[in-house]
Protein backbone atom coordinates (compact mmCIF):
# COMPACT_ATOMS: atom_id res chain seq x y z
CA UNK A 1 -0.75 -46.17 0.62
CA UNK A 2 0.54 -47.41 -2.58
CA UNK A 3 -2.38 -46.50 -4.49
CA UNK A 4 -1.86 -42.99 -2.96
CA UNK A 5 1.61 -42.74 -4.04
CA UNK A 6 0.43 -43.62 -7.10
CA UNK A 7 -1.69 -41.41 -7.76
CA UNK A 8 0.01 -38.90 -6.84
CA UNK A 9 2.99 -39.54 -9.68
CA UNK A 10 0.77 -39.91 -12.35
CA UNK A 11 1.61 -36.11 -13.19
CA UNK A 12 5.03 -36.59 -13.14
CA UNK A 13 4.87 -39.47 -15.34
CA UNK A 14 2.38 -37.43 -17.58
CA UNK A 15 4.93 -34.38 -17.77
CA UNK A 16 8.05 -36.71 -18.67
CA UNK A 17 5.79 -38.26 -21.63
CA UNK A 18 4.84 -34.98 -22.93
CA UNK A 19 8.72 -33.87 -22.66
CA UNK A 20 9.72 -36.90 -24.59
CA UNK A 21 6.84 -36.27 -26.79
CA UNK A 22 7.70 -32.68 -27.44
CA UNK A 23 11.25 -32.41 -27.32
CA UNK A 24 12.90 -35.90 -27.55
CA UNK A 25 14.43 -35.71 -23.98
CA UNK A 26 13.68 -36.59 -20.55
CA UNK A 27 15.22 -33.92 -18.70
CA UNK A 28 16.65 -30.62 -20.07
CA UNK A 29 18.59 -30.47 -16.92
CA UNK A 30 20.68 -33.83 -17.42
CA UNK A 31 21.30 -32.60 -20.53
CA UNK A 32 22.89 -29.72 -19.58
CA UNK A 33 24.53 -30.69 -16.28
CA UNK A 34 26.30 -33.43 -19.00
CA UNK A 35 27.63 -30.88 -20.64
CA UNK A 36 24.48 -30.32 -23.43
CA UNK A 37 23.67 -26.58 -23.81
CA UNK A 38 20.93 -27.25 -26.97
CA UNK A 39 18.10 -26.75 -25.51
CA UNK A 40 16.94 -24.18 -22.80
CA UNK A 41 16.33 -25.84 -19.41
CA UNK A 42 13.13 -24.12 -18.56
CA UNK A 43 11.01 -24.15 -21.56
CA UNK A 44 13.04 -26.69 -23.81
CA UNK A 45 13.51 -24.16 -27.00
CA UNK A 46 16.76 -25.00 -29.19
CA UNK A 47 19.18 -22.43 -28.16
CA UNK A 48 21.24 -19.89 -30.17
CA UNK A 49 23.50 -18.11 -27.23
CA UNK A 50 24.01 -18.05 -24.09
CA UNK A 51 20.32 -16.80 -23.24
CA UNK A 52 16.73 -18.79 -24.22
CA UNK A 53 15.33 -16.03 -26.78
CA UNK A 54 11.55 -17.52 -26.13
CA UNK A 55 12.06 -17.29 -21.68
CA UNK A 56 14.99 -15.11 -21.20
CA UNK A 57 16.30 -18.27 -18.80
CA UNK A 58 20.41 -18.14 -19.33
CA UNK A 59 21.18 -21.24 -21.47
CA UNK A 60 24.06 -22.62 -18.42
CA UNK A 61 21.82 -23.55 -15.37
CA UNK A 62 24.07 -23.61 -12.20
CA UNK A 63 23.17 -26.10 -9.26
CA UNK A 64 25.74 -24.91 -6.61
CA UNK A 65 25.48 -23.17 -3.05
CA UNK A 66 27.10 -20.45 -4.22
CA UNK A 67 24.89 -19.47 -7.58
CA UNK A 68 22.10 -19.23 -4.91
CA UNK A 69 24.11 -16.40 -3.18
CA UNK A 70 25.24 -15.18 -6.36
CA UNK A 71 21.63 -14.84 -7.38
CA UNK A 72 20.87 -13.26 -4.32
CA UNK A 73 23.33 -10.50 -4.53
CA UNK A 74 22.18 -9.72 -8.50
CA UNK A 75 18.41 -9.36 -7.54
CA UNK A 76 19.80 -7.06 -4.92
CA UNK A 77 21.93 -4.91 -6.88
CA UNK A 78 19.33 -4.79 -9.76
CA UNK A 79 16.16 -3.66 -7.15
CA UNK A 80 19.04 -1.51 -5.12
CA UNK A 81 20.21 0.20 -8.85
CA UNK A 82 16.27 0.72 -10.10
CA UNK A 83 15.65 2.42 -6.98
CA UNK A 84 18.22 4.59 -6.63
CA UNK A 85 16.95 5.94 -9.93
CA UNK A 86 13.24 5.83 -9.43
CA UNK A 87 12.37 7.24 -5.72
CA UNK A 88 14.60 10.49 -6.40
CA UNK A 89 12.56 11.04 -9.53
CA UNK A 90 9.14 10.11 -7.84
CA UNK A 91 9.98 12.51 -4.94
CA UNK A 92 11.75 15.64 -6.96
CA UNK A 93 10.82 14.60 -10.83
CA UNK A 94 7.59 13.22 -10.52
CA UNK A 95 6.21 14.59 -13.84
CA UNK A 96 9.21 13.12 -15.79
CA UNK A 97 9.17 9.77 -14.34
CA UNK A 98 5.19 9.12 -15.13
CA UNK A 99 5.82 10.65 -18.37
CA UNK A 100 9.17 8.82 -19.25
CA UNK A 101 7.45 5.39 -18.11
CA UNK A 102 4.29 6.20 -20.37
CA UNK A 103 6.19 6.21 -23.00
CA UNK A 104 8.16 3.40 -23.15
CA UNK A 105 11.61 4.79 -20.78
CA UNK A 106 10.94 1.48 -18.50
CA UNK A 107 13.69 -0.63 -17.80
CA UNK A 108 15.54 1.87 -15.30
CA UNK A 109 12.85 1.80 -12.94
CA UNK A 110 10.72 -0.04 -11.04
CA UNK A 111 7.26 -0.50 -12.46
CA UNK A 112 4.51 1.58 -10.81
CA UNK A 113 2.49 -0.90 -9.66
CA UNK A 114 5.55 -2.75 -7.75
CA UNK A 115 5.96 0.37 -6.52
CA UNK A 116 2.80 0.76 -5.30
CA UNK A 117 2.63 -2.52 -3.20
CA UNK A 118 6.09 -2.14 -1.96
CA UNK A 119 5.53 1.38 -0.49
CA UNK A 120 1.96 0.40 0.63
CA UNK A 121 3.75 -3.11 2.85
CA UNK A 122 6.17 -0.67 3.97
CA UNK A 123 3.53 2.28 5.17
CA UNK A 124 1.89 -0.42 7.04
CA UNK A 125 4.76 -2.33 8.27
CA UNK A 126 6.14 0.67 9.85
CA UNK A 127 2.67 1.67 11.53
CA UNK A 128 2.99 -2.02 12.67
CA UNK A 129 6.33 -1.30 14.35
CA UNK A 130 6.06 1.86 15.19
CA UNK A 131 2.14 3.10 15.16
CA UNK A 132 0.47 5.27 12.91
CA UNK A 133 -0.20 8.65 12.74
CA UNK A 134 -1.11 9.31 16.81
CA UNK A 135 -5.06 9.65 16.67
CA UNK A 136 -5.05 9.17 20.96
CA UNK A 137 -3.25 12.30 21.07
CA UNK A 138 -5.81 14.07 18.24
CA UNK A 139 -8.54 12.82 20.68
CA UNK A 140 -6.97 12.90 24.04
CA UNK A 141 -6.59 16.96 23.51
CA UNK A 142 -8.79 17.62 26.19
CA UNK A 143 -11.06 20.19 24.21
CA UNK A 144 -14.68 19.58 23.25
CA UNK A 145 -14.36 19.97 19.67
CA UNK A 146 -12.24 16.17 19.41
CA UNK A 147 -13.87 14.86 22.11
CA UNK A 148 -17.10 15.83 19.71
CA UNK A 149 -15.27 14.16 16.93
CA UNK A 150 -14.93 11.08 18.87
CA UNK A 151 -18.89 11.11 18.79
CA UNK A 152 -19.38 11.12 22.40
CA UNK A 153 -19.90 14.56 22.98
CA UNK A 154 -23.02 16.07 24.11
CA UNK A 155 -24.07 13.18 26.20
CA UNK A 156 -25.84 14.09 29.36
CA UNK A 157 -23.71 13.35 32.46
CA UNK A 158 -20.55 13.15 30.70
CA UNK A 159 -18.69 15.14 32.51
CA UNK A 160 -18.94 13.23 35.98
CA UNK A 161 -17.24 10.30 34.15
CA UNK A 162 -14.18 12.33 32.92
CA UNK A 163 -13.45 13.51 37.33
CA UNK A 164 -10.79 10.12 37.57
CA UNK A 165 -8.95 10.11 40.73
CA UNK A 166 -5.00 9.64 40.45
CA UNK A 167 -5.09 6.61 41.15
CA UNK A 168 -7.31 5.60 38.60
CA UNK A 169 -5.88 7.93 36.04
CA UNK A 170 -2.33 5.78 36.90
CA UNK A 171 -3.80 2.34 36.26
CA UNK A 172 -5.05 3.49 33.03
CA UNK A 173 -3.76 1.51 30.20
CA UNK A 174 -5.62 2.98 27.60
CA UNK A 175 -6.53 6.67 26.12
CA UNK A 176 -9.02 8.44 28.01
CA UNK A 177 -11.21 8.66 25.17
CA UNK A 178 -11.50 5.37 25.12
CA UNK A 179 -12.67 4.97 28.45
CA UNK A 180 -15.41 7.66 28.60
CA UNK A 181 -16.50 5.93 24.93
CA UNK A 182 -16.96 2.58 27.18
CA UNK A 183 -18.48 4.35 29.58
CA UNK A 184 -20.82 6.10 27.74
CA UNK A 185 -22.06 2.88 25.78
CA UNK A 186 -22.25 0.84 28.77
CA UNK A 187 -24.11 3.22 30.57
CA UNK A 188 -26.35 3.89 28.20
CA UNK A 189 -25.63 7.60 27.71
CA UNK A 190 -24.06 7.09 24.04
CA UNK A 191 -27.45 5.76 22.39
CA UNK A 192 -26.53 3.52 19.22
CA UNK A 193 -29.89 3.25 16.82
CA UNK A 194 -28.74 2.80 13.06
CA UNK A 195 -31.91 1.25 12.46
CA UNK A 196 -30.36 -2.36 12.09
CA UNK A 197 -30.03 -4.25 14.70
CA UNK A 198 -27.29 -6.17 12.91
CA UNK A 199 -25.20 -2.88 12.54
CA UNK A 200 -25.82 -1.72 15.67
CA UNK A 201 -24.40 -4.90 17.69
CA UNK A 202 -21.07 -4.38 15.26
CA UNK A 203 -21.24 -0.50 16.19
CA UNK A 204 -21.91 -1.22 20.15
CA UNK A 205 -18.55 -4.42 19.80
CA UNK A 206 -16.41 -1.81 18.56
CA UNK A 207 -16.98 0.97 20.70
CA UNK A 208 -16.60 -1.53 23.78
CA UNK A 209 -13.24 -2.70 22.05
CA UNK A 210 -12.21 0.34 20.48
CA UNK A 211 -8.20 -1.30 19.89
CA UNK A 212 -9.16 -4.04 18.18
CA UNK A 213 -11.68 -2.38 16.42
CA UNK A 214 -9.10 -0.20 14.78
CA UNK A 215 -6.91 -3.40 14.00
CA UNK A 216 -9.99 -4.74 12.07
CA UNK A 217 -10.14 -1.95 10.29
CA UNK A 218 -6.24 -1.21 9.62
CA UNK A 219 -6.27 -4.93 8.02
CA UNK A 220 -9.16 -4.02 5.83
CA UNK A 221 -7.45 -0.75 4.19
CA UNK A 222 -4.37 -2.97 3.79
CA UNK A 223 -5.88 -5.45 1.93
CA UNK A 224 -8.16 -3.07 -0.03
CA UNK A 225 -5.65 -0.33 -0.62
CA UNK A 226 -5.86 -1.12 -4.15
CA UNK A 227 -9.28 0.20 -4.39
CA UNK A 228 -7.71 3.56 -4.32
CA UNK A 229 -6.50 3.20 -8.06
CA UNK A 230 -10.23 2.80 -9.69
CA UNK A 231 -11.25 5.30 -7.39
CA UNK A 232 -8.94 7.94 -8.55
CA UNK A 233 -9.27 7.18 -12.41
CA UNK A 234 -12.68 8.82 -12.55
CA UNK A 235 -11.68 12.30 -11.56
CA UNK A 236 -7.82 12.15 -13.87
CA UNK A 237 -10.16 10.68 -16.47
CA UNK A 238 -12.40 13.91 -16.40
CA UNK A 239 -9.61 16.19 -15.79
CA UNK A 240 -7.92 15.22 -19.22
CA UNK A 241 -11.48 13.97 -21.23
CA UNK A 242 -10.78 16.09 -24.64
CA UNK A 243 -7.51 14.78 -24.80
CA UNK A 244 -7.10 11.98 -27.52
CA UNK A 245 -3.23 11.71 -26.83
CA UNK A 246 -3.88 10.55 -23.41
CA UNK A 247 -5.37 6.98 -22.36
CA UNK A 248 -6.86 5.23 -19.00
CA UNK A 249 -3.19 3.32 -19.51
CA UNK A 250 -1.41 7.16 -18.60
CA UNK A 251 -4.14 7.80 -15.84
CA UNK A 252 -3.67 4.50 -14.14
CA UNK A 253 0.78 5.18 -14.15
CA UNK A 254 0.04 8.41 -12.70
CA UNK A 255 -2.16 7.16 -9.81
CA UNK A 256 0.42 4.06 -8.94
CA UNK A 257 2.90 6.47 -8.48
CA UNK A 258 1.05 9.24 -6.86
CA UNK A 259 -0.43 7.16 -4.42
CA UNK A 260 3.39 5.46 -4.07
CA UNK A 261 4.86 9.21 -2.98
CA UNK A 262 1.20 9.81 -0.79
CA UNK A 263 2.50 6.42 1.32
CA UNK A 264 6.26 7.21 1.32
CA UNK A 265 5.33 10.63 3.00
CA UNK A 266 3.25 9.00 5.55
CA UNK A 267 5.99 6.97 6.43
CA UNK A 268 8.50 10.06 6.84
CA UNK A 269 5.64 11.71 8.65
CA UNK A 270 5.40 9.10 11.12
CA UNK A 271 8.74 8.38 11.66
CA UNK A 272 9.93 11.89 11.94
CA UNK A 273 6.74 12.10 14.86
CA UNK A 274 8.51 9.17 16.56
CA UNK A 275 12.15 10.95 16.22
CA UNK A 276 10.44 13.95 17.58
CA UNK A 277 10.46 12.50 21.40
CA UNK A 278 14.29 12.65 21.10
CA UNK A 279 14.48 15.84 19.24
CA UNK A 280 11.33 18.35 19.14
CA UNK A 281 12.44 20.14 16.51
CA UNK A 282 12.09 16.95 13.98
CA UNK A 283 8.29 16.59 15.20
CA UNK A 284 7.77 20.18 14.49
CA UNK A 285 8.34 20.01 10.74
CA UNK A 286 5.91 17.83 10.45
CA UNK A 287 3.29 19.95 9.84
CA UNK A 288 4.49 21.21 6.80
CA UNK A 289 3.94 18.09 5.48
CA UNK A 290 0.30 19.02 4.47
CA UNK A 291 2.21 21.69 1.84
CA UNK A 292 3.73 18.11 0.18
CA UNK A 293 0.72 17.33 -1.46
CA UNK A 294 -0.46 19.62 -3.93
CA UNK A 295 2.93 21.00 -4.86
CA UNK A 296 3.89 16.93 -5.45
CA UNK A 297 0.58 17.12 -7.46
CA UNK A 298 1.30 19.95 -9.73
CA UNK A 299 4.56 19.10 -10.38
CA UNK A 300 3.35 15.46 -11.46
CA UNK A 301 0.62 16.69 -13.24
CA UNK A 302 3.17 19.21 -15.43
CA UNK A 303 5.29 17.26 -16.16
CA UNK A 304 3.18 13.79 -17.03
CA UNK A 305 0.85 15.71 -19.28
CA UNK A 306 2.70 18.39 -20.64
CA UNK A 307 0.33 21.27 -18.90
CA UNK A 308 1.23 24.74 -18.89
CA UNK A 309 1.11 26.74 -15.84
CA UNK A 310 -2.34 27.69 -15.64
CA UNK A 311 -3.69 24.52 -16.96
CA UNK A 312 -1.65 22.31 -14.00
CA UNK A 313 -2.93 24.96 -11.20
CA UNK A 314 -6.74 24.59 -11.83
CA UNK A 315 -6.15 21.07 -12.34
CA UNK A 316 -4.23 20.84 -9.13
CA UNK A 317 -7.10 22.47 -7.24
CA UNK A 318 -9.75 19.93 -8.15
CA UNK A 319 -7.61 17.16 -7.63
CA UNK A 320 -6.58 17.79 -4.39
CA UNK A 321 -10.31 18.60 -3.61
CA UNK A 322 -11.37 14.94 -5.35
CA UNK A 323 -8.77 13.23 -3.69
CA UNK A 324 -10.43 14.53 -0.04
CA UNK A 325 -13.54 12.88 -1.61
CA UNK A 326 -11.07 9.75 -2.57
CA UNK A 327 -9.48 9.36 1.09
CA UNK A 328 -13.01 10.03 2.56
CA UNK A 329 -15.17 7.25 0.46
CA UNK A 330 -12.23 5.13 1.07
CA UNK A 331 -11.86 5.81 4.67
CA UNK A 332 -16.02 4.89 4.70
CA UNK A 333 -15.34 1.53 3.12
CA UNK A 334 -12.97 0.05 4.99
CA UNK A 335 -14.83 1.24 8.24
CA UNK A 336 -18.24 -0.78 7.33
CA UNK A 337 -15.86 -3.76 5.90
CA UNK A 338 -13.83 -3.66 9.04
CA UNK A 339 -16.43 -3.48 11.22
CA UNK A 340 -18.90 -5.90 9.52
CA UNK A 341 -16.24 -8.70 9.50
């Protein structure tokens, strides 16, 4: 056990040497606590005010319950100021923000790619909570066409399965669609011949588990959101090729905070389908959501690259039509990832 211990402070021991070595002291933190403000505490650089110029650490380190809740309250107030200024100007000033951040207008708002991962832990934290966007109720229409969509359509003998007695239909925990997909694959109606049999076991395991299926796959476009950034740099890249002004650097800001609005919408688009059980009209507006989009687009686009009219329209048009592509690829991905894990 001793040897262990040992062992185990022979890097604290190494980093005292190399302090005393370096800087002539044991511990910056003794020295200031006694009253010392020379050197900075985190880095050891001589101070010349009340702030290390090489770290940015403040030159006075406090070691008292209340500095904790002191420090607390300023990383709130300085997130909480940031954004107030920066989701008003993604949502109504998109163009400005992206173009204001390109060049160099930064400290007033939070960076883009915080941005992104915030608003992407929040879109799925609140489909955690709450559920996402209600794809039971897209398939549980009752028509053809989604029960098509579902891929279980046009199955011989289908339609026997769907005649469920009342008291079946009140036991049911789960979607209908879900049931006849069981059914189907159990029965041997659904066929499932991918032409691996590898594939085709993962294929047949999620249809037979269709919940946890979609929770596989919800965790894989969580953790591989990102992958929507280099997928979206191709098409800005070719939208703006002959321009010399602009660089992948631009490109990349206006995809962060594109794809930041995309998620912040989903979230008000969900949440306004679950306020919608208490008050129908809320759920109703919903569907101009899909309007959103490519008016967020254009506006962004105007603004961030200085486009006139015409030239943010046409560009508009393909990038909505790309970004379709985008979500479908993506959507592609995480289904084989999700499904092969």
């Amino acid at each position: 056990m001793s040897d262990q211990i040992e062992t185990l402070g022979q890097p604290a021991n190494a980093g005292l040497a190399r302090n005393v070595v370096d800087h002539g002291v044991v511990d910056h933190g003794d020295a200031v606590d006694a009253g010392g403000h020379d050197r900075c505490a985190n880095c050891g650089t001589v101070l010349h005010g009340a702030y290390c110029h090489a770290c940015g650490q403040a030159g006075h380190v406090h070691r008292t319950v209340g500095h904790i809740v002191e420090e607390f309250l300023h990383g709130i107030y300085h997130f909480d100021g940031k954004a107030w200024r920066t989701l008003p100007a993604l949502v109504f000033h998109p163009g400005r923000l992206t173009r204001d951040y390109v060049y160099g207008h930064r400290a007033r708002y939070i960076a883009p790619l915080a941005l992104f991962l915030l608003t992407i832990f929040l879109m799925f934290f609140v489909f955690g909570m709450v559920g996402g966007p209600d794809l039971d109720k897209a398939l549980n229409s009752g028509s053809h066409s989604s029960r098509r969509d579902a891929g279980i359509a046009a199955v011989p003998g289908r339609d026997a399965d769907r005649q469920r007695s009342p008291a079946a239909q009140t036991k049911a925990v789960e979607p209908p669609w879900q049931g006849d997909l069981k059914n189907a694959v159990t029965s041997g109606r659904l066929k499932i011949d991918l032409g691996n049999a590898t594939i085709d076991e993962r294929v047949r395991e999620a249809a037979l588990d269709p919940q946890f299926a979609f929770y596989r796959i919800e965790q894989k476009a969580y953790k591989l959101s990102f992958l929507l950034i280099p997928l979206s740099l191709p098409t800005l890249w070719l939208l703006f090729f002959r321009r010399r002004d602009i660089t992948l650097y631009d490109h990349t800001v206006f995809a962060l905070y594109s794809l930041s609005f995309m998620s912040l919408l989903l979230v008000a688009d969900v949440l306004l389908n679950v306020a919608g059980h208490y008050a129908s009209w809320l759920g109703s507006i919903t569907g101009l959501f899909l309007l959103i989009p490519p008016i967020h687009m254009y506006a962004q686009l105007k603004g961030a690259y200085a486009l006139s009219v015409g030239g943010a329209l046409w560009r508009t048009a393909v990038l909505c039509l790309a970004s379709i592509a985008t979500l479908g690829i993506f959507a592609v991905l995480i289904v084989v990832l999700g499904l092969a894990d």
